[in-house]
PDB file of N, CA and C in Angstrom:
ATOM      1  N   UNK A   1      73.850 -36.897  -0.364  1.00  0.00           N
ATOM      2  CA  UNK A   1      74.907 -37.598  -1.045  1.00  0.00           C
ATOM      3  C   UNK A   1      75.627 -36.641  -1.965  1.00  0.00           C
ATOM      4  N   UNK A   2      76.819 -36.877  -2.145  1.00  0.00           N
ATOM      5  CA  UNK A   2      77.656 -35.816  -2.546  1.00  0.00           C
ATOM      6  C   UNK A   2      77.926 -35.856  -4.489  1.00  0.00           C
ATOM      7  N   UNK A   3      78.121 -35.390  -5.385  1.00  0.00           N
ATOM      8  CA  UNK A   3      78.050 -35.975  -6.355  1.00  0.00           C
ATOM      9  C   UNK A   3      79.385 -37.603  -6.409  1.00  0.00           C
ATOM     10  N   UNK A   4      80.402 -36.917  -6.292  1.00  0.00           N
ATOM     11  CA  UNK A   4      81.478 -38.190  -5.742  1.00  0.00           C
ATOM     12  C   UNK A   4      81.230 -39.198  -5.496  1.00  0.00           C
ATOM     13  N   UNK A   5      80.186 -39.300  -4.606  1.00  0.00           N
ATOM     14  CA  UNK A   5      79.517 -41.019  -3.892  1.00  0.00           C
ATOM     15  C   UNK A   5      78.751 -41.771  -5.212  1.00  0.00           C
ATOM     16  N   UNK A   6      79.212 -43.139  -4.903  1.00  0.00           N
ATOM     17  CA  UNK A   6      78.273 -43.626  -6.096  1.00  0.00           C
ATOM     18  C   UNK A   6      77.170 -44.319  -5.366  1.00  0.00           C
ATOM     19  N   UNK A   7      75.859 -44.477  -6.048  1.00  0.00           N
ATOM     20  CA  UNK A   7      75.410 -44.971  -5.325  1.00  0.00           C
ATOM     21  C   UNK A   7      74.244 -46.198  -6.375  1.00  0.00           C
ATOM     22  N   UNK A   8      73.258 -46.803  -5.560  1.00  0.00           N
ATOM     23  CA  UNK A   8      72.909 -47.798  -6.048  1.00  0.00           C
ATOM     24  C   UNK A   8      71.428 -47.342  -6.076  1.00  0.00           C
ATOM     25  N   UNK A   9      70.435 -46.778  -6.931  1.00  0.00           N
ATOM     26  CA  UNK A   9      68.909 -46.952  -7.299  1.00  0.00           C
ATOM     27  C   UNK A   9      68.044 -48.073  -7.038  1.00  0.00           C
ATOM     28  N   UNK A  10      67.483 -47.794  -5.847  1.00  0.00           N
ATOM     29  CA  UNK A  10      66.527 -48.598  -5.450  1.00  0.00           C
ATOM     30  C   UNK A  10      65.090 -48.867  -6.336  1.00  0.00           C
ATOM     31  N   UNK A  11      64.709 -47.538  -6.447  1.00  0.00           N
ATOM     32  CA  UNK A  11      63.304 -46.990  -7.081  1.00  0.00           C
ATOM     33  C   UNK A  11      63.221 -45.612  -7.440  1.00  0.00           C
ATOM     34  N   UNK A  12      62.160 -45.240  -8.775  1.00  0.00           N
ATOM     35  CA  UNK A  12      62.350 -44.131  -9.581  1.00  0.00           C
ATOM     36  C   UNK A  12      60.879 -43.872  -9.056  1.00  0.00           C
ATOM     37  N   UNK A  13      60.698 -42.268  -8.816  1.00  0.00           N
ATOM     38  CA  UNK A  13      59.190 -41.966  -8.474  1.00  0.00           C
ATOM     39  C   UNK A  13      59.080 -40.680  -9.143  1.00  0.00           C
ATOM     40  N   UNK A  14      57.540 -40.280 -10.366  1.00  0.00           N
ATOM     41  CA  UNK A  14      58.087 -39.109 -10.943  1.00  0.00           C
ATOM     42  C   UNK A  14      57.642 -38.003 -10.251  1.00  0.00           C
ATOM     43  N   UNK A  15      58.019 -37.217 -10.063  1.00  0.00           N
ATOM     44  CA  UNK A  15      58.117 -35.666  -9.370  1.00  0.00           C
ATOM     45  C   UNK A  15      56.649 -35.069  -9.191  1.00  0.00           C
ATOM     46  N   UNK A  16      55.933 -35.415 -10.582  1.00  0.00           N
ATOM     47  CA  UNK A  16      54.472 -34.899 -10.690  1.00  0.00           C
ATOM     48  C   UNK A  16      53.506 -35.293  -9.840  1.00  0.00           C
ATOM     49  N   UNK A  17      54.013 -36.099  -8.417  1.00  0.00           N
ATOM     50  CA  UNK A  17      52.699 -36.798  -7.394  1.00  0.00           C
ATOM     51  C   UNK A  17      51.994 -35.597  -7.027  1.00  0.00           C
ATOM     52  N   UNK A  18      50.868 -36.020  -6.931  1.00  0.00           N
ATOM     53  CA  UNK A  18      49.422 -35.467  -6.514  1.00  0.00           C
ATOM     54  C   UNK A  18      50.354 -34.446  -5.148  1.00  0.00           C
ATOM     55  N   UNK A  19      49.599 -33.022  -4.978  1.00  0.00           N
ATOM     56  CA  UNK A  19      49.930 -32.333  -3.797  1.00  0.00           C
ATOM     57  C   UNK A  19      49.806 -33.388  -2.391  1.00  0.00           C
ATOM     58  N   UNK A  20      50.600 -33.252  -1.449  1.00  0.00           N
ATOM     59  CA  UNK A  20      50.267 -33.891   0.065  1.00  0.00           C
ATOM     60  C   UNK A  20      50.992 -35.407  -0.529  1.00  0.00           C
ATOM     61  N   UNK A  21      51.757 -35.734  -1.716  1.00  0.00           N
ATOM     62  CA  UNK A  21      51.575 -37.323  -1.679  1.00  0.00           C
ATOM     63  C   UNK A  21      53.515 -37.409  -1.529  1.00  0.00           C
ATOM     64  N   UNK A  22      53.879 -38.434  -1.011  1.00  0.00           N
ATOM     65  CA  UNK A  22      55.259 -38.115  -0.833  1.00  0.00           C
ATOM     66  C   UNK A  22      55.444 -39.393  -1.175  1.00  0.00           C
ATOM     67  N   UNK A  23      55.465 -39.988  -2.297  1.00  0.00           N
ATOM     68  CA  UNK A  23      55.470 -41.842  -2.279  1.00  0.00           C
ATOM     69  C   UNK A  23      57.039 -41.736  -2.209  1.00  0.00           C
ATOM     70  N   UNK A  24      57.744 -40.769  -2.677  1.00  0.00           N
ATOM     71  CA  UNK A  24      59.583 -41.621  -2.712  1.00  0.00           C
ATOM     72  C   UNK A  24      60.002 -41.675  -1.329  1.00  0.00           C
ATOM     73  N   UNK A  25      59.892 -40.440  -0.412  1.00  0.00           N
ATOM     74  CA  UNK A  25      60.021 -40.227   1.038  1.00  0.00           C
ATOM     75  C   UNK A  25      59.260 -41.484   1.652  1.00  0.00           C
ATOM     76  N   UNK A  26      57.856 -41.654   1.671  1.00  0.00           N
ATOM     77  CA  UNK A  26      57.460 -42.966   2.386  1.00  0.00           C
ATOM     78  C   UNK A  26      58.185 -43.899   1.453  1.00  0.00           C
ATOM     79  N   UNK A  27      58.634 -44.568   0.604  1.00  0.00           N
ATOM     80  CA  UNK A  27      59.467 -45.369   0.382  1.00  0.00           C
ATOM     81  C   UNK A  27      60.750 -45.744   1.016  1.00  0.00           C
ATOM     82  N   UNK A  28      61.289 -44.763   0.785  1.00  0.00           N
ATOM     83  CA  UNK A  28      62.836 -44.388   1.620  1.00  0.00           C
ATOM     84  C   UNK A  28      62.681 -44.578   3.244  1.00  0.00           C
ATOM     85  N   UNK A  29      61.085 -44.328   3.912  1.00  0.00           N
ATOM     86  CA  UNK A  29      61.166 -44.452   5.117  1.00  0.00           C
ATOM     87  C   UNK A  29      61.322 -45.761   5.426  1.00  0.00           C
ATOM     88  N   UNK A  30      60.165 -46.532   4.256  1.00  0.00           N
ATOM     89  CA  UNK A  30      60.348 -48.259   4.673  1.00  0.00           C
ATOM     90  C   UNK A  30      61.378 -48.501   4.683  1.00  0.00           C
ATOM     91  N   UNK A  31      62.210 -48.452   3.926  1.00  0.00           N
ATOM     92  CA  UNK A  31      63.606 -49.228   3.449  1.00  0.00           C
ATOM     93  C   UNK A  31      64.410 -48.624   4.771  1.00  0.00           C
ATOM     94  N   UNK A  32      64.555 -47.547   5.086  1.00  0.00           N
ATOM     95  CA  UNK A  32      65.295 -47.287   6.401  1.00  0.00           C
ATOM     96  C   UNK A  32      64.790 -48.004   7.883  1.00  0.00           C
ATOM     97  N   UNK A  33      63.077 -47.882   7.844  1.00  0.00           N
ATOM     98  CA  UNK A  33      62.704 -48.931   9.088  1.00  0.00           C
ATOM     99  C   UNK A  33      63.234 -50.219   8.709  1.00  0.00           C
ATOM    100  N   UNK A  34      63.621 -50.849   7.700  1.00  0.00           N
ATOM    101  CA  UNK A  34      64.561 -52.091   7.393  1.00  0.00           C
ATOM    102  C   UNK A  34      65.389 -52.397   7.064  1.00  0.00           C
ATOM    103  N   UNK A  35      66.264 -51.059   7.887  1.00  0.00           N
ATOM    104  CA  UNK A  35      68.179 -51.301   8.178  1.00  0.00           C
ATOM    105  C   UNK A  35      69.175 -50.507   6.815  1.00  0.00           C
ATOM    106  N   UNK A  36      68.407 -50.260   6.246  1.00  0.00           N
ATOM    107  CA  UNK A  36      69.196 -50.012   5.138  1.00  0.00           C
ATOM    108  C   UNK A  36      68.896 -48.474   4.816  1.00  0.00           C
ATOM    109  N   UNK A  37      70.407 -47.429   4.735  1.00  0.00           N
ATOM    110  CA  UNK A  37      70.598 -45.818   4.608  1.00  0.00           C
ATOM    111  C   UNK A  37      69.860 -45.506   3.487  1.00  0.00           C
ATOM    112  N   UNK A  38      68.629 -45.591   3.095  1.00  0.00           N
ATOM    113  CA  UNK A  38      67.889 -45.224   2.083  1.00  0.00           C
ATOM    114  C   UNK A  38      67.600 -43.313   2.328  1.00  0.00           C
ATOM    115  N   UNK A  39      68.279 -42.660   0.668  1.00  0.00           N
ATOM    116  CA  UNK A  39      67.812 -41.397   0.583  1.00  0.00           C
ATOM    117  C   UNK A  39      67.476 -40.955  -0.400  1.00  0.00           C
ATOM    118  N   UNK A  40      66.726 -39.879  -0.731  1.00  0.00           N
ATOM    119  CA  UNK A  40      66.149 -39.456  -1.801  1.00  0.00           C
ATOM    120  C   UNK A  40      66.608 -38.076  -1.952  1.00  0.00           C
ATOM    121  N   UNK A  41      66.817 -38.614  -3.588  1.00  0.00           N
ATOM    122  CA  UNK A  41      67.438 -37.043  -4.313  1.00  0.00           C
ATOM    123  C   UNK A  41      66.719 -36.883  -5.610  1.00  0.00           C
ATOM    124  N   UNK A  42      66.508 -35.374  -5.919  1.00  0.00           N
ATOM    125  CA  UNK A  42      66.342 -35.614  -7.296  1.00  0.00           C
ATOM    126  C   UNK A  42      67.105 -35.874  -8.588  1.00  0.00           C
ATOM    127  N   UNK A  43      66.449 -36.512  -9.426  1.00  0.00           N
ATOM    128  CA  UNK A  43      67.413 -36.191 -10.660  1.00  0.00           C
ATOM    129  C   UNK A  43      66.586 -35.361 -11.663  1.00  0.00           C
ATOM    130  N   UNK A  44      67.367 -34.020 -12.042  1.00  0.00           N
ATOM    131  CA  UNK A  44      66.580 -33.204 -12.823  1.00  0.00           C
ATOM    132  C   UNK A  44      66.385 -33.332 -14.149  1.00  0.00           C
ATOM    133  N   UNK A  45      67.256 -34.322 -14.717  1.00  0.00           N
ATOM    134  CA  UNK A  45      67.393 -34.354 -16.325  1.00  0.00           C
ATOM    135  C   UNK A  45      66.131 -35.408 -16.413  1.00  0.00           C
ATOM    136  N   UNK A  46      65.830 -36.178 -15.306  1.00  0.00           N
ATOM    137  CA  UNK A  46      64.598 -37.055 -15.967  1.00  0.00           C
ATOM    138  C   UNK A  46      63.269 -36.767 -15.189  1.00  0.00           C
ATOM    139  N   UNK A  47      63.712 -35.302 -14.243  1.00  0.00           N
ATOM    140  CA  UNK A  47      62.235 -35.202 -13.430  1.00  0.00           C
ATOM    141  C   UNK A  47      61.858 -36.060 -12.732  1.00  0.00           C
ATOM    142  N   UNK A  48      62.519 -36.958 -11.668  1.00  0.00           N
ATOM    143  CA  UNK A  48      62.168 -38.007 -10.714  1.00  0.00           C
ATOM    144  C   UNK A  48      62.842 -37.488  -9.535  1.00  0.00           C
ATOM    145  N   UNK A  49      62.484 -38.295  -8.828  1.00  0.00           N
ATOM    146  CA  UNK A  49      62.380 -38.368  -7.432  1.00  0.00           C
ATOM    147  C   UNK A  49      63.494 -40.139  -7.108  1.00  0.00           C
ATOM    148  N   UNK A  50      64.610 -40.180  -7.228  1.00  0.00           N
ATOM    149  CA  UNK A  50      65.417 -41.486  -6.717  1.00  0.00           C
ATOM    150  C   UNK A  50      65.495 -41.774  -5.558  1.00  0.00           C
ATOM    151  N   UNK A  51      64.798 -43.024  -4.825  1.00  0.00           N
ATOM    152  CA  UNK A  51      65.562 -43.852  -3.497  1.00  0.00           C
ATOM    153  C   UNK A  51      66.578 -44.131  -4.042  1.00  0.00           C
ATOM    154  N   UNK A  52      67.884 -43.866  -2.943  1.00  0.00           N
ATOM    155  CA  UNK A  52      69.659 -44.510  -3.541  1.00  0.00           C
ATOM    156  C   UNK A  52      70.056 -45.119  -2.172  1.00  0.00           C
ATOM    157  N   UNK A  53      70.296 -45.788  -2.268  1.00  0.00           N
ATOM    158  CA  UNK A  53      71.725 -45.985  -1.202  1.00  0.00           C
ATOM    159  C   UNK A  53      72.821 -46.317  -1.483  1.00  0.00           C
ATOM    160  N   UNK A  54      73.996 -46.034  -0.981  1.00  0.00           N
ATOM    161  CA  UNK A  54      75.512 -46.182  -1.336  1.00  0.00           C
ATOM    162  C   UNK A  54      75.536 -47.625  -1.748  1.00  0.00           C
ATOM    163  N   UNK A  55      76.852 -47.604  -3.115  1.00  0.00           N
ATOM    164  CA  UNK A  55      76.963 -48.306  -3.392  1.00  0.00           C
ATOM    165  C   UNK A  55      77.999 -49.422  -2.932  1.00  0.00           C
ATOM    166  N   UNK A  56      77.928 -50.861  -2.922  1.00  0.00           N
ATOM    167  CA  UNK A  56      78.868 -51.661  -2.308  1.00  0.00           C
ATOM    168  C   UNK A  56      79.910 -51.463  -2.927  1.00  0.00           C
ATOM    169  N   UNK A  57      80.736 -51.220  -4.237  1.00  0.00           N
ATOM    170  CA  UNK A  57      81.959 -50.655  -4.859  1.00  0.00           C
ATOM    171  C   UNK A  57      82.867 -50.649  -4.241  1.00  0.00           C
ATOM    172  N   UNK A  58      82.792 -49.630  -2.957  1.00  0.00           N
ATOM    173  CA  UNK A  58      84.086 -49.001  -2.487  1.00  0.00           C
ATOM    174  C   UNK A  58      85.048 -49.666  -1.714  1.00  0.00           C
TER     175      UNK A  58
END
């Protein structure tokens, strides 16, 4: 996602997961096996891990 796009926060996951653990990615996978463009980016100012998908806005 581009900075430009706005988008809508599904779920916040913090960065520090255990080695091997990917909870925002398996998150983002559910939400995509159920139709919906779920992606994950970081945000660095709060050290997380965001599911987003575009926002209805446009």
């Amino acid at each position: 996602m581009s900075a430009a796009t706005s988008a809508k926060v599904l779920e916040r996951f913090p960065a520090g997961a255990p080695r091997g653990s990917w909870p925002a990615e398996e998150y983002a996978a559910r939400r995509r096996a159920e139709g919906e463009p779920a992606t994950v980016v970081m945000d660095l100012e709060s050290d997380a891990f965001l599911v987003v998908v575009p926002s209805d806005d446009d």
